[in-house]
Structure formats: structure tokens, C-alpha cells
Protein backbone atom coordinates (compact mmCIF):
# COMPACT_ATOMS: atom_id res chain seq x y z
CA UNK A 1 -31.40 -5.71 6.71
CA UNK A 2 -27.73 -7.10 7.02
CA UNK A 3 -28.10 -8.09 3.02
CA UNK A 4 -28.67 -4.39 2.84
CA UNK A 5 -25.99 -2.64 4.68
CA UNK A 6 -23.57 -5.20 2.61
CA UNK A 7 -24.71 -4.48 -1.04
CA UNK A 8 -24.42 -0.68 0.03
CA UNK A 9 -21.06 -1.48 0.87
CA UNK A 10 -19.91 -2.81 -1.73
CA UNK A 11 -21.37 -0.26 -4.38
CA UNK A 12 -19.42 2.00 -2.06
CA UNK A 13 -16.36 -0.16 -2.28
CA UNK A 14 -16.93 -0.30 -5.97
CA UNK A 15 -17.70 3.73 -6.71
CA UNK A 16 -15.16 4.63 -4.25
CA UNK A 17 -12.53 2.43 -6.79
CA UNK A 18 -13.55 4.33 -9.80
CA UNK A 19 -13.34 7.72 -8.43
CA UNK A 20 -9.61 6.61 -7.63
CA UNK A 21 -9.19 5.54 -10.52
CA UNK A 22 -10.73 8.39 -12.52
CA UNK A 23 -8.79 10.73 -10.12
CA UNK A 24 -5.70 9.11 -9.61
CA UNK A 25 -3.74 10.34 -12.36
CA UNK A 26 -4.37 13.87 -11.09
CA UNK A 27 -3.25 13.48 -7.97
CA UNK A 28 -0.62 16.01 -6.55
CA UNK A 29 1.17 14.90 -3.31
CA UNK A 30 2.55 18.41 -2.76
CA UNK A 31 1.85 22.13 -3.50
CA UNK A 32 5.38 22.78 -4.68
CA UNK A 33 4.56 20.46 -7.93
CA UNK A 34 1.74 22.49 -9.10
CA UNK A 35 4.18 25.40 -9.98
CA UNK A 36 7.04 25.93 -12.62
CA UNK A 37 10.36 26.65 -11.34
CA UNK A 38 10.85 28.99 -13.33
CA UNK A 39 8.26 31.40 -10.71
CA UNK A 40 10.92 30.50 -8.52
CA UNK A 41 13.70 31.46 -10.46
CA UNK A 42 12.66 35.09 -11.04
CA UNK A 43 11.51 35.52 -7.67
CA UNK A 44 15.17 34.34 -6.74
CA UNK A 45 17.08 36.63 -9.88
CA UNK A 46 15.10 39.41 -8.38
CA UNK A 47 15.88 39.24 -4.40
CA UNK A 48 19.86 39.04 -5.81
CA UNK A 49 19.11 42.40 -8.30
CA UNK A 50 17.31 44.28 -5.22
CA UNK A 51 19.65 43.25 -2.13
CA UNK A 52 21.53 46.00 -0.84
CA UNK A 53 18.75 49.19 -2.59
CA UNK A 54 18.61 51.88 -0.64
CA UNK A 55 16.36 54.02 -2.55
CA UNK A 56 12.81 53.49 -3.59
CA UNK A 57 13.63 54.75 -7.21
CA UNK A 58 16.09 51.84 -7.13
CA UNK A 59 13.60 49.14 -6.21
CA UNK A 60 11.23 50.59 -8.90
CA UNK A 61 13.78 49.98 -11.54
CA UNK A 62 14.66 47.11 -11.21
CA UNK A 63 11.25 45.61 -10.91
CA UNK A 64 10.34 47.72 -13.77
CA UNK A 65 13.51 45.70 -15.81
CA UNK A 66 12.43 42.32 -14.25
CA UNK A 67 8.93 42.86 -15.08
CA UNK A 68 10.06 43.34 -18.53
CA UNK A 69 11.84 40.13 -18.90
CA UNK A 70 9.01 38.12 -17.26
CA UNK A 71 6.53 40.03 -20.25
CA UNK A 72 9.41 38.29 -23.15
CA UNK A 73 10.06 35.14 -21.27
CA UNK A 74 5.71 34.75 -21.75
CA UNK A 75 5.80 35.93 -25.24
CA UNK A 76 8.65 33.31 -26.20
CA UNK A 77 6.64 30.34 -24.43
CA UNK A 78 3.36 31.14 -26.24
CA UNK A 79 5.27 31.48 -29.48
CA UNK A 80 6.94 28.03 -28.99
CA UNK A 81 3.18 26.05 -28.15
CA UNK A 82 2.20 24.07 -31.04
């Protein structure tokens, strides 16, 4: 019985090691590296264009102009993949 448990144990040891290894490349340590910067940027350039709007017409411009520029900022990085 005790021969048992251990040989279970050690093809747990042993598949446990692999999956690390399989996986371990694709770890991610935090949230925040799983996104571009450049989200981050627009959302930023955007908060500075709309600070200080008083009217909803305003607002709706300006996300109309920054919606634009997120449309050719896409456009330029599928143009520049190999």
C-alpha cells in the first residue's frame, strides 16, 4: 500500500514538472502585462482632450476624432505585420 501512495507521488511529482514546464513560458505575473500601452495611452490622450467639456456635443466630438485615430493607428499596425 505504502509502495503505492509513493509511485503515485512521484508520477505526480513528475506530471506536475512537465505541466510547469510546458506552461512556464506563458506565465504572466500580472494583468497589466497582458495589455499594450498604447490602450493606455489613448485612454490617457483622451481624458486630457475631454477635461473641462461642458456640453454633450463636445464630448461626442471628440470621441468621434479619437475614435478616428484609434481606426488609422489599427490600419497602420496591420499594414506593418509581415
Amino acid at each position: 500500500m505504502a509502495a503505492r501512495r509513493e509511485k503515485e507521488r512521484q508520477q505526480y511529482i513528475k506530471e506536475r514538472e512537465e505541466l510547469k514546464a510546458k506552461h512556464g513560458q506563458k506565465s504572466v505575473t500580472n494583468i497589466q502585462t497582458k495589455f499594450s500601452s498604447t490602450s493606455n495611452e489613448n485612454e490617457r490622450k483622451f481624458k486630457a482632450a475631454t477635461v473641462g467639456m461642458v456640453t454633450l456635443e463636445e464630448f461626442r466630438k471628440v470621441s468621434f476624432y479619437m475614435m478616428q485615430a484609434k481606426v488609422v493607428i489599427r490600419s497602420i499596425t496591420v499594414l506593418r505585420r509581415p
